[in-house]
PDB file of N, CA and C in Angstrom:
ATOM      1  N   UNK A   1      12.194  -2.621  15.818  1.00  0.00           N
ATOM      2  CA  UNK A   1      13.239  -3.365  15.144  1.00  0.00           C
ATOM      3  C   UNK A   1      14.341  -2.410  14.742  1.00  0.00           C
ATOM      4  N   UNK A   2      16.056  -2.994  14.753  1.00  0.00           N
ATOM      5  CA  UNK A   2      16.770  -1.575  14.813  1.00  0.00           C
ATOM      6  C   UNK A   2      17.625  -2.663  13.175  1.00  0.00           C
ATOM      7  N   UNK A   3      17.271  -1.519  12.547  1.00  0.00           N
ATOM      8  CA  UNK A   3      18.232  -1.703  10.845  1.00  0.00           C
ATOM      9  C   UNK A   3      19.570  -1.314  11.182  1.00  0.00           C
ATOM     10  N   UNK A   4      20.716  -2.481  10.555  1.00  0.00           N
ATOM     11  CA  UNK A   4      21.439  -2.248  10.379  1.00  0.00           C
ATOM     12  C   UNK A   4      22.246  -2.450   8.870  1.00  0.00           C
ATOM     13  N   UNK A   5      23.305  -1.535   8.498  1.00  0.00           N
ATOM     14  CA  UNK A   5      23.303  -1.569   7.014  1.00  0.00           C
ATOM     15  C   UNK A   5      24.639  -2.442   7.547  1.00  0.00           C
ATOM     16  N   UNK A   6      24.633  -3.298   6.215  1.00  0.00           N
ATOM     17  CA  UNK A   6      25.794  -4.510   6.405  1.00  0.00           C
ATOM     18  C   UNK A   6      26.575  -5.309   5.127  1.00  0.00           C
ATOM     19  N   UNK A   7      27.169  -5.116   5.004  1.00  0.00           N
ATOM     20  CA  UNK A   7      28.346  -5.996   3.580  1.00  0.00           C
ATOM     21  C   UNK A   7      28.541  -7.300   3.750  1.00  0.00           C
ATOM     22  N   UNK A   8      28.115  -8.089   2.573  1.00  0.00           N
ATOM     23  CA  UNK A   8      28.442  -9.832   2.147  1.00  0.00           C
ATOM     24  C   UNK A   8      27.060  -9.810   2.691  1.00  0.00           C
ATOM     25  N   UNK A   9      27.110 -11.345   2.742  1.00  0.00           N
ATOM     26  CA  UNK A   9      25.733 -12.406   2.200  1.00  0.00           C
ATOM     27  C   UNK A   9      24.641 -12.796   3.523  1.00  0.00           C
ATOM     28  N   UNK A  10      23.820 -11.961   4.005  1.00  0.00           N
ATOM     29  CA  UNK A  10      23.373 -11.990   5.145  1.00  0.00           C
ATOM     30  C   UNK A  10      22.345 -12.896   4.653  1.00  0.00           C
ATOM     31  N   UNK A  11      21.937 -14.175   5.124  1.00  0.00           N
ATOM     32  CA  UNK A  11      21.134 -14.747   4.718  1.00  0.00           C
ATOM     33  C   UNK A  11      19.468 -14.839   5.284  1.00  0.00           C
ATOM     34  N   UNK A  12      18.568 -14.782   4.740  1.00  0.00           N
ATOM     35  CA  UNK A  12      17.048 -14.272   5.526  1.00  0.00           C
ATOM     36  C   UNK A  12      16.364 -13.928   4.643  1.00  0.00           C
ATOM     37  N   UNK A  13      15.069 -13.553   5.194  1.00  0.00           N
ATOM     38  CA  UNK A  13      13.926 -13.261   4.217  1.00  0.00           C
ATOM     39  C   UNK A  13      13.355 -11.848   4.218  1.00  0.00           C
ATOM     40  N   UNK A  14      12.519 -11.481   3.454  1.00  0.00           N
ATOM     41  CA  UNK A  14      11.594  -9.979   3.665  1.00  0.00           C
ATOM     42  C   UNK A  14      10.596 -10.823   3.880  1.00  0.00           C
ATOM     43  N   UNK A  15       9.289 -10.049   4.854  1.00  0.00           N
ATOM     44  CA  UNK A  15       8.215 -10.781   5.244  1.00  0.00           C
ATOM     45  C   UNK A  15       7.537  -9.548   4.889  1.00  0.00           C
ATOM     46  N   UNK A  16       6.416  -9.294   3.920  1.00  0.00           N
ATOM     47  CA  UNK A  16       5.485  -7.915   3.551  1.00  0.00           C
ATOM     48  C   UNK A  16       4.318  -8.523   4.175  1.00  0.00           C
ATOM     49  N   UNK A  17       3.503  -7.598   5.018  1.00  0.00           N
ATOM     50  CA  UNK A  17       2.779  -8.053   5.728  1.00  0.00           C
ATOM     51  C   UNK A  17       1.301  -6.772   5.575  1.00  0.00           C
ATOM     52  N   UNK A  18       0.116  -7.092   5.329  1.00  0.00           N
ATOM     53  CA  UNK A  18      -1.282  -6.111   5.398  1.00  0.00           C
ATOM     54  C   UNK A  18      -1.504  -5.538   6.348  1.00  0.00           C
ATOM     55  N   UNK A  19      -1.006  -4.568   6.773  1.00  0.00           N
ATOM     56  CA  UNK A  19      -1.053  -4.218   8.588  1.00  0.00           C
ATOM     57  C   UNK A  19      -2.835  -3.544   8.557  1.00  0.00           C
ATOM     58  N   UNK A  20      -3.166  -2.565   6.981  1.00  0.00           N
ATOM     59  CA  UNK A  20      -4.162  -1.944   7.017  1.00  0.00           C
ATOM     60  C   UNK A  20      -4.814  -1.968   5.610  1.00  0.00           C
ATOM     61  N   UNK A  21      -6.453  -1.936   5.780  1.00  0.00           N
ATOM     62  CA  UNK A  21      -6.625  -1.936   4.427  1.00  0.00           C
ATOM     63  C   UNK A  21      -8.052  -0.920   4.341  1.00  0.00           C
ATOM     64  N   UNK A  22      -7.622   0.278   3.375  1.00  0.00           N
ATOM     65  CA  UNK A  22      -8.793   1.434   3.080  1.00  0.00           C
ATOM     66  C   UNK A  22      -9.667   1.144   1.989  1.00  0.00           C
ATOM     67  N   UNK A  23     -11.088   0.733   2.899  1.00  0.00           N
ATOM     68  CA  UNK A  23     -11.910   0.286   1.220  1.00  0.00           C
ATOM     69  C   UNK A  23     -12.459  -1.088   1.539  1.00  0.00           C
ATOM     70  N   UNK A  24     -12.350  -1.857   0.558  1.00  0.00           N
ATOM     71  CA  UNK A  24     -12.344  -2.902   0.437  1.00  0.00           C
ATOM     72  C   UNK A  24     -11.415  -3.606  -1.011  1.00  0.00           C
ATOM     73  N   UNK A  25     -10.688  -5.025  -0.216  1.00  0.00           N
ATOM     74  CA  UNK A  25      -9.986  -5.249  -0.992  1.00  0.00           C
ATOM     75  C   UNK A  25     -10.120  -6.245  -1.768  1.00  0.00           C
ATOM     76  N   UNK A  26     -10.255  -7.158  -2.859  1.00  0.00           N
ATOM     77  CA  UNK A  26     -10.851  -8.081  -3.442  1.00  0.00           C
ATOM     78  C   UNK A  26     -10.001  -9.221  -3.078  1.00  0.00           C
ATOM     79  N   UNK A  27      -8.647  -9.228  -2.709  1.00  0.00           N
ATOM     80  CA  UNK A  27      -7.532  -9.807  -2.230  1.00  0.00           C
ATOM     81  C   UNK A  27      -6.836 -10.044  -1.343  1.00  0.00           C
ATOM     82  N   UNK A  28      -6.642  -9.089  -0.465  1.00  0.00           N
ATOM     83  CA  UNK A  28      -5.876  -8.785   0.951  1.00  0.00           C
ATOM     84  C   UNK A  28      -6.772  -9.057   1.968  1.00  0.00           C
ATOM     85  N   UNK A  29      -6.353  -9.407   3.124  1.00  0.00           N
ATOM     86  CA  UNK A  29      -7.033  -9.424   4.405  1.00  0.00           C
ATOM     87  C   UNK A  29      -5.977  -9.113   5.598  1.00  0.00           C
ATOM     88  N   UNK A  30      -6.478  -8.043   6.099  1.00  0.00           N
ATOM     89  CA  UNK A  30      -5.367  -7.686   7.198  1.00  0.00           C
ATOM     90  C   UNK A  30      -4.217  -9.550   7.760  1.00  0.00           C
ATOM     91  N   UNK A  31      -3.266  -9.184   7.837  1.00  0.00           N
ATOM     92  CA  UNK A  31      -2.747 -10.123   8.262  1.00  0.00           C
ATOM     93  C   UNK A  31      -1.937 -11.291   7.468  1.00  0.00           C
ATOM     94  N   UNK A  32      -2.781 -11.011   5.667  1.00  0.00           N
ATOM     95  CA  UNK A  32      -2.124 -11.615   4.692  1.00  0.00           C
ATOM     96  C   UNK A  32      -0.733 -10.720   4.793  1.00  0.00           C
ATOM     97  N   UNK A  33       0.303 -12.260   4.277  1.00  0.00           N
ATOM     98  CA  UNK A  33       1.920 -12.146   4.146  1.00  0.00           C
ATOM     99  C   UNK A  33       2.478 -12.237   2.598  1.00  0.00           C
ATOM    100  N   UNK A  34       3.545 -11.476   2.415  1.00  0.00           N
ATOM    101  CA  UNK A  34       4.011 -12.115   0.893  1.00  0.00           C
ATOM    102  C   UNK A  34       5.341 -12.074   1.857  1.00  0.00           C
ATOM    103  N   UNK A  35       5.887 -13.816   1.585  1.00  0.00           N
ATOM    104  CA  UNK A  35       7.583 -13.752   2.016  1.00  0.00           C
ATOM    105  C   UNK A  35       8.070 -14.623   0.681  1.00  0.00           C
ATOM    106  N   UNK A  36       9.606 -13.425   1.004  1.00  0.00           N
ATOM    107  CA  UNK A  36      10.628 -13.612  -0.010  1.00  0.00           C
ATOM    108  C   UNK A  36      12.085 -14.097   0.673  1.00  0.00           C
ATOM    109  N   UNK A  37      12.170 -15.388   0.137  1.00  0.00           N
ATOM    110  CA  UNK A  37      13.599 -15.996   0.922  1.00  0.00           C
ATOM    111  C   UNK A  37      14.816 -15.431   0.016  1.00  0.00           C
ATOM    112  N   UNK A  38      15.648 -15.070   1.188  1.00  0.00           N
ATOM    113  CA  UNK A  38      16.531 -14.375  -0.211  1.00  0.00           C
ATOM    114  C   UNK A  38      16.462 -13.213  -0.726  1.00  0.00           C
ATOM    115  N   UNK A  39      15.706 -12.536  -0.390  1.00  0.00           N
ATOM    116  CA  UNK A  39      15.762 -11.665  -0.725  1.00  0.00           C
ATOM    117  C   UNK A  39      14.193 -11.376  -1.923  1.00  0.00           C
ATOM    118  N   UNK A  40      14.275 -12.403  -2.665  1.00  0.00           N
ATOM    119  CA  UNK A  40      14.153 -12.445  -4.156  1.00  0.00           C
ATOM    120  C   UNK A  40      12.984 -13.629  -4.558  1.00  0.00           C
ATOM    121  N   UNK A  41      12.762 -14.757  -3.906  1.00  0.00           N
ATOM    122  CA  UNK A  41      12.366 -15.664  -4.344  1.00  0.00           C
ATOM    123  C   UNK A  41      10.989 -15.713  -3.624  1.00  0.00           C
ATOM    124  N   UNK A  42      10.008 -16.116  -4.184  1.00  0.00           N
ATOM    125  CA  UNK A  42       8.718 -15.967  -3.272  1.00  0.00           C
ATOM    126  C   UNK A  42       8.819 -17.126  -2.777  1.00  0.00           C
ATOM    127  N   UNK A  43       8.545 -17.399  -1.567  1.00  0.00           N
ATOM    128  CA  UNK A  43       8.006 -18.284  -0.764  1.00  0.00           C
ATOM    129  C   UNK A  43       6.560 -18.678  -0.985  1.00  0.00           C
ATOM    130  N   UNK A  44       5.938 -19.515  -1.737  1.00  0.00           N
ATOM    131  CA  UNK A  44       4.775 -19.935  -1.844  1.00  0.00           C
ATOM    132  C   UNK A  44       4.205 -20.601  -0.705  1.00  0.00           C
ATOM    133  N   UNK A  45       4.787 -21.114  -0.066  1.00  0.00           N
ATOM    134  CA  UNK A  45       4.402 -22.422   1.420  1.00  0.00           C
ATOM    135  C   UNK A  45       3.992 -21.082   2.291  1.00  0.00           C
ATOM    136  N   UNK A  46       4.630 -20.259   2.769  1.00  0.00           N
ATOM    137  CA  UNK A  46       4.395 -19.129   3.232  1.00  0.00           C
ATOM    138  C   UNK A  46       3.712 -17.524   3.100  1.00  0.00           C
ATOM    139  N   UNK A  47       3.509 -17.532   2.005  1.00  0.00           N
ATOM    140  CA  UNK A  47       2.502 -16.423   1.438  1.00  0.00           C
ATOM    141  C   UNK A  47       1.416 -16.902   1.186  1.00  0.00           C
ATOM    142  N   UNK A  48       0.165 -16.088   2.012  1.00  0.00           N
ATOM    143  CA  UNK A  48      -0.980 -16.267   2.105  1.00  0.00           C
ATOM    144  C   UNK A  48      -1.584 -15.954   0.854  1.00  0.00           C
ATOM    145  N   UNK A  49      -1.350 -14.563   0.646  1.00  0.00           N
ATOM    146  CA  UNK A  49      -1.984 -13.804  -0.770  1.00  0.00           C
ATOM    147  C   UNK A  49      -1.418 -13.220  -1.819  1.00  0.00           C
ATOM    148  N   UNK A  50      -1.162 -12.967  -2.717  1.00  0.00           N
ATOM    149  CA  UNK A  50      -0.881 -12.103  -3.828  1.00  0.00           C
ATOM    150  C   UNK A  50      -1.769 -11.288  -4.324  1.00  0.00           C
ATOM    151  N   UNK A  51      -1.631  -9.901  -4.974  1.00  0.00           N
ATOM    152  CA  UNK A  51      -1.989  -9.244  -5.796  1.00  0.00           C
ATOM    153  C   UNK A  51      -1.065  -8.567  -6.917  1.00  0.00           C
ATOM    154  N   UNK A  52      -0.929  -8.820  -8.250  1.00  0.00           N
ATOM    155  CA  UNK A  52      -0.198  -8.211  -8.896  1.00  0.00           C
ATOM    156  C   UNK A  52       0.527  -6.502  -8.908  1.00  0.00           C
ATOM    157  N   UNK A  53      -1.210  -6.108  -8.495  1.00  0.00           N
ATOM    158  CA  UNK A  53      -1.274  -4.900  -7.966  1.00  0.00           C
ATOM    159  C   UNK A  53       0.096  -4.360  -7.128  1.00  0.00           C
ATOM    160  N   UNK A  54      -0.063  -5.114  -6.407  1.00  0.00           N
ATOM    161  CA  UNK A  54       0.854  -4.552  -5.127  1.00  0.00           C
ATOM    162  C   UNK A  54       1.766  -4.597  -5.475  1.00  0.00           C
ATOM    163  N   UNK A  55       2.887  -5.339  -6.457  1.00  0.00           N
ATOM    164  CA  UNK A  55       4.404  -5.468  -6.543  1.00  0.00           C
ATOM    165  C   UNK A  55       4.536  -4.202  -7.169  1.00  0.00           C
ATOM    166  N   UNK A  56       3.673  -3.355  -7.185  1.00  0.00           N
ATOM    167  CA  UNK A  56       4.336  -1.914  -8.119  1.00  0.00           C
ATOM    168  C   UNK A  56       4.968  -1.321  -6.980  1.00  0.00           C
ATOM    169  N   UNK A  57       4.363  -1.361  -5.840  1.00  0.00           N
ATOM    170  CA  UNK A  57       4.976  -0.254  -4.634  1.00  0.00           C
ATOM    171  C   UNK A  57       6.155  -1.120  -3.357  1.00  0.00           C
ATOM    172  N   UNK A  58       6.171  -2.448  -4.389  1.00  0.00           N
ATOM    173  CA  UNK A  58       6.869  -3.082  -3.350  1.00  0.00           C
ATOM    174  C   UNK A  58       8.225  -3.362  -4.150  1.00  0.00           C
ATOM    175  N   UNK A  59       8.158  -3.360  -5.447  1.00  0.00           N
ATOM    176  CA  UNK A  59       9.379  -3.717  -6.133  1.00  0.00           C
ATOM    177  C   UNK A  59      10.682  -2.653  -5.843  1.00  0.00           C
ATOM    178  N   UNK A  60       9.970  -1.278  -6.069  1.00  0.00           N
ATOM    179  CA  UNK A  60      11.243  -0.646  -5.700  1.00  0.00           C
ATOM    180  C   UNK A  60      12.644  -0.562  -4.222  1.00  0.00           C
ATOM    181  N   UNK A  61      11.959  -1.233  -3.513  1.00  0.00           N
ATOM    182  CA  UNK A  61      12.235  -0.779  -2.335  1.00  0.00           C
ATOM    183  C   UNK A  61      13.266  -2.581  -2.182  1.00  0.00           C
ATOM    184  N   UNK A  62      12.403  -3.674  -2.279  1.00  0.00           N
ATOM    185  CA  UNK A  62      12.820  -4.898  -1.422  1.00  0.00           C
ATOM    186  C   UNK A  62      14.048  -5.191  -1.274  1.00  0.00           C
ATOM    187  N   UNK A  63      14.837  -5.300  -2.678  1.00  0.00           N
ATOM    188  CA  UNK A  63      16.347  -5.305  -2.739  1.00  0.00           C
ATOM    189  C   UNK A  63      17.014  -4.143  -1.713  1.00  0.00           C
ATOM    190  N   UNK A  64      16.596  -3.116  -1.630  1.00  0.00           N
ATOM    191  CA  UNK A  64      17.798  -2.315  -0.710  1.00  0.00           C
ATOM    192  C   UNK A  64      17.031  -2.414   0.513  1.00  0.00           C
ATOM    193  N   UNK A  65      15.867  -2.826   1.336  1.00  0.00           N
ATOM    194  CA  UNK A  65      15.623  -3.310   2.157  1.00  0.00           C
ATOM    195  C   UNK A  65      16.213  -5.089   2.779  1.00  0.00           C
ATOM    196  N   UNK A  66      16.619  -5.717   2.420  1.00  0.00           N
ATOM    197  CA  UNK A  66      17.109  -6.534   1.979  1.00  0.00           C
ATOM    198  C   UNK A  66      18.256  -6.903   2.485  1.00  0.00           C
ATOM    199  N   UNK A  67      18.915  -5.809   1.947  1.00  0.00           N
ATOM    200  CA  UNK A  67      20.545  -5.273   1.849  1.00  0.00           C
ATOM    201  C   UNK A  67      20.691  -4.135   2.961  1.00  0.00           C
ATOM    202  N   UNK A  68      19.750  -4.394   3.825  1.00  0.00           N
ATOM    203  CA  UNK A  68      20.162  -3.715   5.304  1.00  0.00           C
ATOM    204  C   UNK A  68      19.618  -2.049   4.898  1.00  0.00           C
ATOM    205  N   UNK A  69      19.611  -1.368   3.813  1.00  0.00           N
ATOM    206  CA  UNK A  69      19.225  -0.312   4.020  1.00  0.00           C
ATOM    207  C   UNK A  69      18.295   0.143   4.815  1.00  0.00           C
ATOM    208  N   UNK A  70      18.427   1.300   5.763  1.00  0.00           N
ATOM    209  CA  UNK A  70      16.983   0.680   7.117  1.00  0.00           C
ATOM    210  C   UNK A  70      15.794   2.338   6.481  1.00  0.00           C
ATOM    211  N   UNK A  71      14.583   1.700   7.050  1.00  0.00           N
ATOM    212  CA  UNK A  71      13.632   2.502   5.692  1.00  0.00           C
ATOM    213  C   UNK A  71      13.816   4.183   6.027  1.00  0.00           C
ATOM    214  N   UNK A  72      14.363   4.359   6.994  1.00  0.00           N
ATOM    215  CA  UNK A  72      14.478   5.880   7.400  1.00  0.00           C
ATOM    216  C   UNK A  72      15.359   6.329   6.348  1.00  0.00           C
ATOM    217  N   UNK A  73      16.037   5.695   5.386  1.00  0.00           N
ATOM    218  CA  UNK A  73      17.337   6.239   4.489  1.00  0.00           C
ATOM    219  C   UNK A  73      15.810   6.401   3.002  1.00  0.00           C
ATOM    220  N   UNK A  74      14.767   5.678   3.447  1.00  0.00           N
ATOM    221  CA  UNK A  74      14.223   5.321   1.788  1.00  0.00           C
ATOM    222  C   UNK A  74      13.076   6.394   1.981  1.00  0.00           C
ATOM    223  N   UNK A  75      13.287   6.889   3.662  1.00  0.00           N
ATOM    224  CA  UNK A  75      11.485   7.615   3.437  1.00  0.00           C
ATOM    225  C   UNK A  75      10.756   6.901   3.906  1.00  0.00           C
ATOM    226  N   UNK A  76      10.524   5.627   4.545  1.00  0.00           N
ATOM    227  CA  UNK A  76       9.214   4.181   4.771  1.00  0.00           C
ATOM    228  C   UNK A  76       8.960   4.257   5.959  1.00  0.00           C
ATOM    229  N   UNK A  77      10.043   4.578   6.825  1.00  0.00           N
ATOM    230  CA  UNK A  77       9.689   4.535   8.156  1.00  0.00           C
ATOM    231  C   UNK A  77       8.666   4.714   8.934  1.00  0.00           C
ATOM    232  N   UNK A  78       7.686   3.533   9.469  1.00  0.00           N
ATOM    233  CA  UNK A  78       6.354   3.827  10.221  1.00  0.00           C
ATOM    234  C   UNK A  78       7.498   4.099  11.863  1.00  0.00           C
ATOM    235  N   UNK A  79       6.515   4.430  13.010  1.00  0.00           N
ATOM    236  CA  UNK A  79       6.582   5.176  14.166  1.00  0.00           C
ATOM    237  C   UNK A  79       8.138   3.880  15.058  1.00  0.00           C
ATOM    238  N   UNK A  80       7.629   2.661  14.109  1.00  0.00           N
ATOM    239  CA  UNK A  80       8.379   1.554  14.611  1.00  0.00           C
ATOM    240  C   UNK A  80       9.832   1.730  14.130  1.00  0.00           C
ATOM    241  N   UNK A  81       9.678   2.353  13.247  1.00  0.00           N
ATOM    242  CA  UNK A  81      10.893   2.407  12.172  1.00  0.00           C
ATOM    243  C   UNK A  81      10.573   0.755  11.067  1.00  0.00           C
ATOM    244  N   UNK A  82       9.740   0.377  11.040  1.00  0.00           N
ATOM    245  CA  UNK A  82       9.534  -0.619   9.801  1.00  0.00           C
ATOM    246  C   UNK A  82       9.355   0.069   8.600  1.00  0.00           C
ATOM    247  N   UNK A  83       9.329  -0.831   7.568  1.00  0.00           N
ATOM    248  CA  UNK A  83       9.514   0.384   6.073  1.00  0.00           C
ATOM    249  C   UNK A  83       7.332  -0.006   6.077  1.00  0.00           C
ATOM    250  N   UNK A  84       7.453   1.122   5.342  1.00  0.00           N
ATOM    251  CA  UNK A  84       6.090   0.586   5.097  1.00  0.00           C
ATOM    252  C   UNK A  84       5.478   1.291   3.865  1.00  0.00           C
ATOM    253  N   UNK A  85       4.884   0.155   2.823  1.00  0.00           N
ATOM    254  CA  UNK A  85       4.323   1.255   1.378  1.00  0.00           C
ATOM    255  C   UNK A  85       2.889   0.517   1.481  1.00  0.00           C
ATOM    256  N   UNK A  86       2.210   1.370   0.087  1.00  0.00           N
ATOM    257  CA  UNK A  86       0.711   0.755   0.180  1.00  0.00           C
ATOM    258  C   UNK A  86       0.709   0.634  -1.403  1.00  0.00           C
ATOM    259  N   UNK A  87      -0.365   0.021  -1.373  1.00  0.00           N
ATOM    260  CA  UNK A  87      -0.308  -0.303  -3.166  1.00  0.00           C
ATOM    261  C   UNK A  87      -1.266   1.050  -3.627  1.00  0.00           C
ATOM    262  N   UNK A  88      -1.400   0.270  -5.292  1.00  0.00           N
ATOM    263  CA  UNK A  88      -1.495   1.812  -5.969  1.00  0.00           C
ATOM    264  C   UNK A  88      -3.091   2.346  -6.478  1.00  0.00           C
ATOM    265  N   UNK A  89      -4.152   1.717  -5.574  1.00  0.00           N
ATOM    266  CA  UNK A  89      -5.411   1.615  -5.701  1.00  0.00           C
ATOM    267  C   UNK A  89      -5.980   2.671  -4.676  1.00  0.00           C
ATOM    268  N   UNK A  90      -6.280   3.568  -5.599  1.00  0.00           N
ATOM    269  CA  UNK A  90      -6.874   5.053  -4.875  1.00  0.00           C
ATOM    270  C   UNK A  90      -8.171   4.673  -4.809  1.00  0.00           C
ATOM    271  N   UNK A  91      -8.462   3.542  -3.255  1.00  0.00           N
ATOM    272  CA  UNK A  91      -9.799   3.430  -3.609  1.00  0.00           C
ATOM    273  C   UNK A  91     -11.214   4.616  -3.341  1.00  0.00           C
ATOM    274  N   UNK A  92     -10.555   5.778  -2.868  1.00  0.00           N
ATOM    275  CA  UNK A  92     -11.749   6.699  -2.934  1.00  0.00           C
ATOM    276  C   UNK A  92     -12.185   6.727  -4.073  1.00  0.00           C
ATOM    277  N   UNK A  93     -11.665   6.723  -5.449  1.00  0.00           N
ATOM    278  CA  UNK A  93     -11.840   6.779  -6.628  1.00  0.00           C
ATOM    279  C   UNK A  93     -12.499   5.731  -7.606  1.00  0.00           C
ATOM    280  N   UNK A  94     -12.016   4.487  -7.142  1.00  0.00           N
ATOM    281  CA  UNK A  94     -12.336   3.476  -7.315  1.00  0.00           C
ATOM    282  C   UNK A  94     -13.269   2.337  -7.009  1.00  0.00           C
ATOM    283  N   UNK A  95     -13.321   2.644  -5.829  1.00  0.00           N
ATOM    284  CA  UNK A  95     -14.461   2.028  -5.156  1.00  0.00           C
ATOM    285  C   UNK A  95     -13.378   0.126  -4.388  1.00  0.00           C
ATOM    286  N   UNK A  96     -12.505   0.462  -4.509  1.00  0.00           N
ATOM    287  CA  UNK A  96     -11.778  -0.602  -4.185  1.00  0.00           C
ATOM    288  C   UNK A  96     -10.919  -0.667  -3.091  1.00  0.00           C
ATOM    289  N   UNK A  97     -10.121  -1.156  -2.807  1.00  0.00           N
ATOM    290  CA  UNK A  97      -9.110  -0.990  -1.512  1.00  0.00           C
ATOM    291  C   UNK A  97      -7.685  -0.436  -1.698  1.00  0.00           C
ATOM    292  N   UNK A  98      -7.110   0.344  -0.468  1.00  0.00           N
ATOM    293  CA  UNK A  98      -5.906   0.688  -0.863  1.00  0.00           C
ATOM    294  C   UNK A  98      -5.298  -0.156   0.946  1.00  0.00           C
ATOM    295  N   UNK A  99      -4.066  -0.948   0.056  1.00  0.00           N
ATOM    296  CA  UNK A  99      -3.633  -2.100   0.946  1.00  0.00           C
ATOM    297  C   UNK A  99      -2.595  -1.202   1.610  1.00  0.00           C
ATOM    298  N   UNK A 100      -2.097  -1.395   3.160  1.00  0.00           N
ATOM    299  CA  UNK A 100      -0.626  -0.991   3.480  1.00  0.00           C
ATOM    300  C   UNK A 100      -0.177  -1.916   4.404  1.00  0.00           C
ATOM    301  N   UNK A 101       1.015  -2.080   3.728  1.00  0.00           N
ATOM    302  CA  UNK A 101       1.978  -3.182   3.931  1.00  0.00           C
ATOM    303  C   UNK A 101       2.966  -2.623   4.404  1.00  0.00           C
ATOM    304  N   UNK A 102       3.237  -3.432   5.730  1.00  0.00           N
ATOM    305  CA  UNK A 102       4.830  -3.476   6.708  1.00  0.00           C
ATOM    306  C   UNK A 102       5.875  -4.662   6.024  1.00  0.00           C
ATOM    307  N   UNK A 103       6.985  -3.920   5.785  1.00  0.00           N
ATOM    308  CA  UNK A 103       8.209  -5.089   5.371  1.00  0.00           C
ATOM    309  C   UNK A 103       9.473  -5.401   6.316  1.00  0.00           C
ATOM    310  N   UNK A 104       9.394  -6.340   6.585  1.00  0.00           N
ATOM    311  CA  UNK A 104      10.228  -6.651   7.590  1.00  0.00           C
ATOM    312  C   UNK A 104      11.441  -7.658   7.225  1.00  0.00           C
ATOM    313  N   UNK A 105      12.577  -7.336   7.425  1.00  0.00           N
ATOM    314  CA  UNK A 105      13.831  -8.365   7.331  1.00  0.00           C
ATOM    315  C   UNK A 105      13.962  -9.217   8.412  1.00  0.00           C
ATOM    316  N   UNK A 106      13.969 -10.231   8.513  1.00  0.00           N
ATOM    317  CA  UNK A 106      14.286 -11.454   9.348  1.00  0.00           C
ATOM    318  C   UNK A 106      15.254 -12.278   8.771  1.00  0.00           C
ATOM    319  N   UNK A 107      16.511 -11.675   9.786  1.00  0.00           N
ATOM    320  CA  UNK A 107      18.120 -13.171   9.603  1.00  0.00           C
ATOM    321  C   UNK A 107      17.029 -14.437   9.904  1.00  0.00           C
ATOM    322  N   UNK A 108      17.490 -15.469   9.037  1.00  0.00           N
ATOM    323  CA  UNK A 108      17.970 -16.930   9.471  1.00  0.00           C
ATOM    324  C   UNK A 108      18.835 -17.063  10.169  1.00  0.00           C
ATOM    325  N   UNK A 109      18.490 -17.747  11.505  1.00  0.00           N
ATOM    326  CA  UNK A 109      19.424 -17.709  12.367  1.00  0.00           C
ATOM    327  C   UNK A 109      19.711 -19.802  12.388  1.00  0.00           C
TER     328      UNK A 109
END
């Protein structure tokens, strides 16, 4: 997917997606989605799962992902160039899962 950075009101969603999960997770299952229309607004009809957990490593980023910033400017960049973070559950430590999530911008076309 090729980011482009762009000015005014591009209309579309972020789609955060479980590409991988280390551990086990009490919540996630590879393949669970969190989408945000707008940028901003959760899509409930369309998000499979939530974890509170996770909006710690996802909040910083969505707005300037969003807003076209492409993740190579933020550091996120997987091999695809998608942004990609994981939440904040060190499960070696824990005995729990550590989730990683691909975020993807999709125009409404």
């Amino acid at each position: 997917m090729e980011y482009k950075e762009f000015e005014g009101n591009v209309v579309g969603k972020l789609v955060i997606k479980v590409v991988k999960i280390k551990g086990k997770c009490p919540v996630y299952s590879v393949g669970d989605r969190i989408v945000l229309d707008e940028g901003y607004k959760l899509n409930l009809k369309e998000t499979t799962n939530i974890c509170m957990h996770s909006l710690a490593s996802i909040m910083p980023y969505y707005n300037a992902l969003y807003n076209g910033i492409a993740p190579e400017k933020l550091g996120l960049a997987n091999k695809e160039g998608k942004a990609c973070v994981q939440c904040l559950d060190p499960c070696e430590i824990t005995g729990g899962g550590t989730v990683i999530f691909e975020i993807e911008f999709l125009e409404r076309k």
